[in-house]
Protein backbone atom coordinates (compact mmCIF):
# COMPACT_ATOMS: atom_id res chain seq x y z
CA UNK A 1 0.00 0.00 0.00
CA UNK A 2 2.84 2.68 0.62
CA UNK A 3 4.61 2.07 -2.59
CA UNK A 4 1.10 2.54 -4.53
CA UNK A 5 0.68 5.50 -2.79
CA UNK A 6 4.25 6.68 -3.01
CA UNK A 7 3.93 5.94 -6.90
CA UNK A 8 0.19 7.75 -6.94
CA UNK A 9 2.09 10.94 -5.29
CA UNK A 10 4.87 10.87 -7.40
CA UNK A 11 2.61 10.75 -10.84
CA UNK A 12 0.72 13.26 -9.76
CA UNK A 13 3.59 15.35 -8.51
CA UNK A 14 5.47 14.54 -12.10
CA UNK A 15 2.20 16.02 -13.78
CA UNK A 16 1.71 19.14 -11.61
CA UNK A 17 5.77 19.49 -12.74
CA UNK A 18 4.98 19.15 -16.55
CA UNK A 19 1.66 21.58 -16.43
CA UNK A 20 4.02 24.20 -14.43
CA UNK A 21 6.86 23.84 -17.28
CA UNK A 22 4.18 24.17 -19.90
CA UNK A 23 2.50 27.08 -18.29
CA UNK A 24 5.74 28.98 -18.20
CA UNK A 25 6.40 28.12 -21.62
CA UNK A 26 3.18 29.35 -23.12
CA UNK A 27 3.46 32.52 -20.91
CA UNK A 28 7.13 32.85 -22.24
CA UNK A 29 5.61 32.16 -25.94
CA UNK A 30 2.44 34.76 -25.22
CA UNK A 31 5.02 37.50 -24.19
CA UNK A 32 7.53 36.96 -27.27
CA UNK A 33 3.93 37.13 -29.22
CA UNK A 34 2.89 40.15 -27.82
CA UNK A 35 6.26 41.80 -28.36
CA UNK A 36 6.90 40.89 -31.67
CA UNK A 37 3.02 42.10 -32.50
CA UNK A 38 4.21 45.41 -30.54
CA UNK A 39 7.05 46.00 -32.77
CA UNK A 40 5.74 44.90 -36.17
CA UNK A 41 2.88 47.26 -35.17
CA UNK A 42 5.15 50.70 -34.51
CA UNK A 43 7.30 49.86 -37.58
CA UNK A 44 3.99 49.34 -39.63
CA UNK A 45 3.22 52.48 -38.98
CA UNK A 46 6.10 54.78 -39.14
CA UNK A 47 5.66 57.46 -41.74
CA UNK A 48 9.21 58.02 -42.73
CA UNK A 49 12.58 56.18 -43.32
CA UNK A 50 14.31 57.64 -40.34
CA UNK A 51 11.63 56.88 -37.76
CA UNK A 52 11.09 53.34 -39.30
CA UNK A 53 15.41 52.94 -38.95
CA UNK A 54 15.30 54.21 -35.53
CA UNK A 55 12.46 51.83 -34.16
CA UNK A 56 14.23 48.41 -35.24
CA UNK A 57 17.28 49.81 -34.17
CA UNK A 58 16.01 50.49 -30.38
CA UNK A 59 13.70 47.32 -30.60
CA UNK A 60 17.19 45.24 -31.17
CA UNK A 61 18.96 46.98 -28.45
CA UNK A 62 16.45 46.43 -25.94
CA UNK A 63 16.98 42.37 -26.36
CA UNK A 64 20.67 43.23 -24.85
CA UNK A 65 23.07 43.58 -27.85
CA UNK A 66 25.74 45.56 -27.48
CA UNK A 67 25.30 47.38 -30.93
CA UNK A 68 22.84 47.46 -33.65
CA UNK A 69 22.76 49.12 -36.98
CA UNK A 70 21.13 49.38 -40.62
CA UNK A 71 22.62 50.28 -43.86
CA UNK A 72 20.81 50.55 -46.86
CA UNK A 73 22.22 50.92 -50.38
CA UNK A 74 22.25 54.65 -51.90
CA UNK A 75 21.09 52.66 -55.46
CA UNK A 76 20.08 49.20 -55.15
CA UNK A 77 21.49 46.37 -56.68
CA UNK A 78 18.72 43.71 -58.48
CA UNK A 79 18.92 40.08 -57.51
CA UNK A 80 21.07 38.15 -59.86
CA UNK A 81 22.96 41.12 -60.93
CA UNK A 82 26.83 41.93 -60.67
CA UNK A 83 27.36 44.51 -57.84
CA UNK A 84 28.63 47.79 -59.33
CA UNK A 85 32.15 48.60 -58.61
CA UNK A 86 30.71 52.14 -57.23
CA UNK A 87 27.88 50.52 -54.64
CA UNK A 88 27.98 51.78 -51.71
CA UNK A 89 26.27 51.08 -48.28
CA UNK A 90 25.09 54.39 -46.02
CA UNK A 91 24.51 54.01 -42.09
CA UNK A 92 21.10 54.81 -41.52
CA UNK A 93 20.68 54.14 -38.16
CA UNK A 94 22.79 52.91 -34.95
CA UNK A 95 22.51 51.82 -31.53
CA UNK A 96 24.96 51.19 -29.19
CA UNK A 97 24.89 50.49 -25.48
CA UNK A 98 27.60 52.01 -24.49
CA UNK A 99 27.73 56.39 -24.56
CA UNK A 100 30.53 56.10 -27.34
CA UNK A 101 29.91 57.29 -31.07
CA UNK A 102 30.42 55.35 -33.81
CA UNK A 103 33.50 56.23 -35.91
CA UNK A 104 33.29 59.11 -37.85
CA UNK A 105 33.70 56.27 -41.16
CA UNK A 106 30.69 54.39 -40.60
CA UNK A 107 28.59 57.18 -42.59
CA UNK A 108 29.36 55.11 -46.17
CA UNK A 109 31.81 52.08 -47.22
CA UNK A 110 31.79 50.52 -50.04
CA UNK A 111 29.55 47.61 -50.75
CA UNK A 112 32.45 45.26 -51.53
CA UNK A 113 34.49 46.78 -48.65
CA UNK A 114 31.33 45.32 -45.91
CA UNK A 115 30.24 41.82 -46.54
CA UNK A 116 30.67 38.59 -49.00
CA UNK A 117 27.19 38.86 -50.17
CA UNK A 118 27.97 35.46 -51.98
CA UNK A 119 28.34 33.88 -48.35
CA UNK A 120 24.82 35.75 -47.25
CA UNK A 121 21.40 33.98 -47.87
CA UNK A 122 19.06 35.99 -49.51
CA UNK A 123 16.67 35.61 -46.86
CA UNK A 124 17.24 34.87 -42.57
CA UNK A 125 20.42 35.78 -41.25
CA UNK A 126 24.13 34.64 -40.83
CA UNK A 127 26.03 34.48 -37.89
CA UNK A 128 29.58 35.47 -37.49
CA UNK A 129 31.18 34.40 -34.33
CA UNK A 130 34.47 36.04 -34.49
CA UNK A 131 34.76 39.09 -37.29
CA UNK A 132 38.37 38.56 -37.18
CA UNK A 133 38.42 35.00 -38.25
CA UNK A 134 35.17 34.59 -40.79
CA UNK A 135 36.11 35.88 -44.29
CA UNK A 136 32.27 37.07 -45.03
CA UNK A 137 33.76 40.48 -43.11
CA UNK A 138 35.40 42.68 -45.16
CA UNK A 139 38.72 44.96 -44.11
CA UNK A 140 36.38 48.15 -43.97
CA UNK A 141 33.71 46.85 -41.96
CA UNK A 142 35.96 44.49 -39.94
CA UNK A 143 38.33 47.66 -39.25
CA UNK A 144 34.93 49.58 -38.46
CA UNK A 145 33.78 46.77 -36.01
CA UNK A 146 37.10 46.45 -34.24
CA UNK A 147 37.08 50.34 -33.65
CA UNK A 148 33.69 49.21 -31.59
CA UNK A 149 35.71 46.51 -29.53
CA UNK A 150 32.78 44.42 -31.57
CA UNK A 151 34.21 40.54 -31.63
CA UNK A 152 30.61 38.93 -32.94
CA UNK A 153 27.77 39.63 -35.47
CA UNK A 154 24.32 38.86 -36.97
CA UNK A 155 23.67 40.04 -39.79
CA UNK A 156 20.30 40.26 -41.53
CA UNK A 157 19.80 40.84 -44.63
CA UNK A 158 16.75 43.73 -45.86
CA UNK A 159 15.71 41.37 -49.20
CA UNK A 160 12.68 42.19 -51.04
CA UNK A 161 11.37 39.72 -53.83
CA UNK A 162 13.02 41.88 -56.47
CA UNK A 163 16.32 43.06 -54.96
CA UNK A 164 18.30 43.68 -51.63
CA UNK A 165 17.75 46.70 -49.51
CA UNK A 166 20.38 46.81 -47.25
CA UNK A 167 21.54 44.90 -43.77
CA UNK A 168 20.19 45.12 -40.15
CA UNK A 169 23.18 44.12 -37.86
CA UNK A 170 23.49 42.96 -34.26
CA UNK A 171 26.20 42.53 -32.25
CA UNK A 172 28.13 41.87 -28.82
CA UNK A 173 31.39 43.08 -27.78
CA UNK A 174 32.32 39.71 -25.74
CA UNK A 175 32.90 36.43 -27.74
CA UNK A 176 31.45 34.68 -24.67
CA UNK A 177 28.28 36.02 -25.62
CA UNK A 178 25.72 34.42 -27.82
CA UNK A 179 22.65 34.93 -30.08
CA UNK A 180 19.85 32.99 -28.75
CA UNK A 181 16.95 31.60 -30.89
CA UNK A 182 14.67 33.91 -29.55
CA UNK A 183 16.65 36.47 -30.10
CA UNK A 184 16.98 35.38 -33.72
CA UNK A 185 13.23 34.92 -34.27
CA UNK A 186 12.65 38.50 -33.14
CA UNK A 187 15.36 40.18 -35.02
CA UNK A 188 14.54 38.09 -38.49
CA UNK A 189 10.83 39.17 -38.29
CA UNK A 190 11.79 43.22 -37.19
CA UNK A 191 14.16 42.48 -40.43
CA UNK A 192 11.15 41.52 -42.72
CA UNK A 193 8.95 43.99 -41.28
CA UNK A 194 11.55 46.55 -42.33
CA UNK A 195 11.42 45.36 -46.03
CA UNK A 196 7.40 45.53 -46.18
CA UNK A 197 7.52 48.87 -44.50
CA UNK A 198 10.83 50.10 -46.69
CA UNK A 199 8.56 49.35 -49.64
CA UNK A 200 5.32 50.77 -48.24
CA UNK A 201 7.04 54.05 -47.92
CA UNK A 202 9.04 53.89 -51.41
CA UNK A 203 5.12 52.91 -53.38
CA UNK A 204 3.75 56.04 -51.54
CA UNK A 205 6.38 58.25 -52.27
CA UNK A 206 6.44 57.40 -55.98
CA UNK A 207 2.63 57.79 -56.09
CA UNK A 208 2.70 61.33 -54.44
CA UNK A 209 5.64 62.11 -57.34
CA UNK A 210 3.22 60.89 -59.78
CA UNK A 211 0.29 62.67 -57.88
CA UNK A 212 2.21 66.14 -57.83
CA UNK A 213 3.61 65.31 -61.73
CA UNK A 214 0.48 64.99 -63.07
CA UNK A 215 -1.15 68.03 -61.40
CA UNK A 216 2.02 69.87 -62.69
CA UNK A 217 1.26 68.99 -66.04
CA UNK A 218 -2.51 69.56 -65.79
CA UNK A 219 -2.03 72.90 -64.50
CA UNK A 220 0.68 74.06 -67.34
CA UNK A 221 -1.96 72.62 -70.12
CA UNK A 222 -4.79 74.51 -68.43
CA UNK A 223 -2.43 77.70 -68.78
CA UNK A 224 -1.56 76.73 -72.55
CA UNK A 225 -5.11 76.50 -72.92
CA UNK A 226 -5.72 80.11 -71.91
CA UNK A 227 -3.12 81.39 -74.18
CA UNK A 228 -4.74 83.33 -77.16
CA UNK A 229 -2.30 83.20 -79.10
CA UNK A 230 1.39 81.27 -80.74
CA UNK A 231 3.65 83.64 -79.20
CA UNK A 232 1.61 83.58 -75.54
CA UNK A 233 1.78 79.52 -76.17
CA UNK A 234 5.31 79.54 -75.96
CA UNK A 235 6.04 81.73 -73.48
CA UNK A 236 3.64 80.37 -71.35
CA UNK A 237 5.31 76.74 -72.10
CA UNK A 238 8.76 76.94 -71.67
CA UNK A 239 8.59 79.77 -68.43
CA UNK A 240 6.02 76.76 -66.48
CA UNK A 241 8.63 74.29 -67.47
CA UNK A 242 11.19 76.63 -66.14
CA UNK A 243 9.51 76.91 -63.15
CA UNK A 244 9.35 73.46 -62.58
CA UNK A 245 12.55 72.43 -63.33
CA UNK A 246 14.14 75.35 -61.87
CA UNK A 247 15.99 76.28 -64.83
CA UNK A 248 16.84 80.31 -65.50
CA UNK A 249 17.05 80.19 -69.05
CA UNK A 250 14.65 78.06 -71.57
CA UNK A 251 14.17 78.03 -75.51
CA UNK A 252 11.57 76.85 -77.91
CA UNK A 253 12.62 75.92 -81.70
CA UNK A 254 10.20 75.76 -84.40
CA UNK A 255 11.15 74.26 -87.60
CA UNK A 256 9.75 76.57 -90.62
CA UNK A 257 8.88 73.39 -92.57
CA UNK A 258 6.32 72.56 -89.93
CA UNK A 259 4.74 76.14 -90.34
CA UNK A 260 1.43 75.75 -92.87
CA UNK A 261 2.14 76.96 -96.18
CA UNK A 262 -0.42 80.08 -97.06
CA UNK A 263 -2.22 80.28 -99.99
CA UNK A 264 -0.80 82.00 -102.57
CA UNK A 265 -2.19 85.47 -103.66
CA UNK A 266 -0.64 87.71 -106.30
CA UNK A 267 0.79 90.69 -105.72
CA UNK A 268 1.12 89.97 -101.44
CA UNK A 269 3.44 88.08 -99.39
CA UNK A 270 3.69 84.51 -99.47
CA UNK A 271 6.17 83.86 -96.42
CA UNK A 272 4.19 82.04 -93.70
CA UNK A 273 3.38 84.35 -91.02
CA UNK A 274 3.25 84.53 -87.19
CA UNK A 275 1.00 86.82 -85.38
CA UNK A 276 1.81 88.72 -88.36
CA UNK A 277 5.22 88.59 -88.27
CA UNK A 278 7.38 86.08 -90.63
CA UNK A 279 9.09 83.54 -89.01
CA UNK A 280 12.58 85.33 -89.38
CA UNK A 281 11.11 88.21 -87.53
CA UNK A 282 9.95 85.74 -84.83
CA UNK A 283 12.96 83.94 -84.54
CA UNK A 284 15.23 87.55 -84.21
CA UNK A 285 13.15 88.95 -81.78
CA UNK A 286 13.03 86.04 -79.46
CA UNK A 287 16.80 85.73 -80.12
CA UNK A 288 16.64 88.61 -77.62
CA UNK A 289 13.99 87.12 -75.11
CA UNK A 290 15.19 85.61 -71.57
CA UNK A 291 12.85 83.03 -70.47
């Protein structure tokens, strides 16, 4: 009877055990959850690129890294395509925990001065445990890291479907130090959110271009429009165009072959005119015109 009721207590006890472990866990899980939904949230809805670079920076530091970055290209290289000699990366954000300042050289380097983009995967991240030993770190960016004390790194590619945005790094000045999983997990999906948002922003930029283009254009026709006559056309044309471009000079040509021919009438002048003026008399007094 004791050792049934020894082995009833300890069943029970190894139960109670298991339901406490799994409790913790899905608490643990529920909290990662509502983080990550806290994060993607605030980057989702970050209306320019410097707030949206300055949220996934502080949301990495908070995890405990010792440093945390994002470089972007200045033009953007397509998947599949040879890297031009000229690339270059630009620091758009940084985050360290310490009160130093990154180096005054971490503004730009070179694209094939940072990382071994043939080592990278296009999407998730890779881990470098020692910069000074993994040849995916370049001279520049190795030089850069040392100047940090910076001895390992995660780095996360920003990779669209159509090309590569940039990197969001992580790092930790002690090599004792380590990248968990959930640290990972957090980091790779504040990395995608980045690339939705990245593109978000760049789509409603290009529409608001396209919105203020076309009004541009709508609002020079309606002044063509108005014009009552050729020379009042062309003035009208090429000082709205000046405006918009910001241009101080600007010049129309006509060809005199496009000019109708008049019909012919004897004994008056058969030259094409202009307002009443022949087209050589057009073209020497707006010789003389600043538009």
């Amino acid at each position: 009877e004791d050792v049934t009721l020894l082995q009833t207590m300890a069943d029970q006890l190894a139960n109670a055990l298991a339901n406490a472990d799994l409790f913790t866990q899905t608490q643990e899980a529920l909290a990662e959850a509502e983080a990550l939904y806290q994060v993607t949230q605030e980057l989702a809805s970050a209306r320019d690129e410097e707030t949206l670079f300055q949220l996934a920076i502080n949301a990495v530091g908070k995890t405990g890294v010792d440093l945390s970055m994002v470089y972007t290209y200045l033009t953007e290289p397509e998947f599949g395509s040879v890297l031009p000699a000229a690339a270059t990366l630009e620091q758009k954000a940084v985050w360290l925990v310490s009160d130093s300042s990154a180096p005054d050289n971490a503004g730009r380097l070179p694209a094939r001065e940072f990382i071994d983009e043939t080592l990278l995967p296009r999407y998730g991240y890779y881990l470098i445990e020692d910069i000074s030993q993994n040849p995916a770190v370049m001279p520049a960016l190795r030089d850069l890291l040392a100047a940090m004390n910076i001895s390992s790194l995660l780095v996360l590619p920003l990779s669209s479907h159509q090309q590569r945005l940039g990197f969001l790094l992580a790092a930790y000045e002690a090599s004792s130090r380590t990248f968990t999983q959930k640290q990972i997990r957090f980091f790779t999906t504040i990395a995608q959110q980045l690339v939705t948002t990245l593109e978000n922003l760049q789509l409603l930029g290009a529409s608001q271009r396209r919105a203020r283009r076309e009004e541009i254009i709508r609002d020079i026709s309606i002044k063509i429009r108005n014009a009552v006559d050729v020379d009042d056309i062309l003035k009208t044309t090429v000082t709205e165009l000046g405006k918009v471009l910001g241009t101080s000079r600007g010049n129309i040509a006509i060809g005199l072959d496009a000019l109708p021919a008049p019909e012919k009438k004897s004994g008056s002048d058969t030259s094409p005119k202009i307002n009443g003026k022949s087209p050589q008399q057009v073209g020497n007094s707006r010789k003389n015109k600043d538009s």
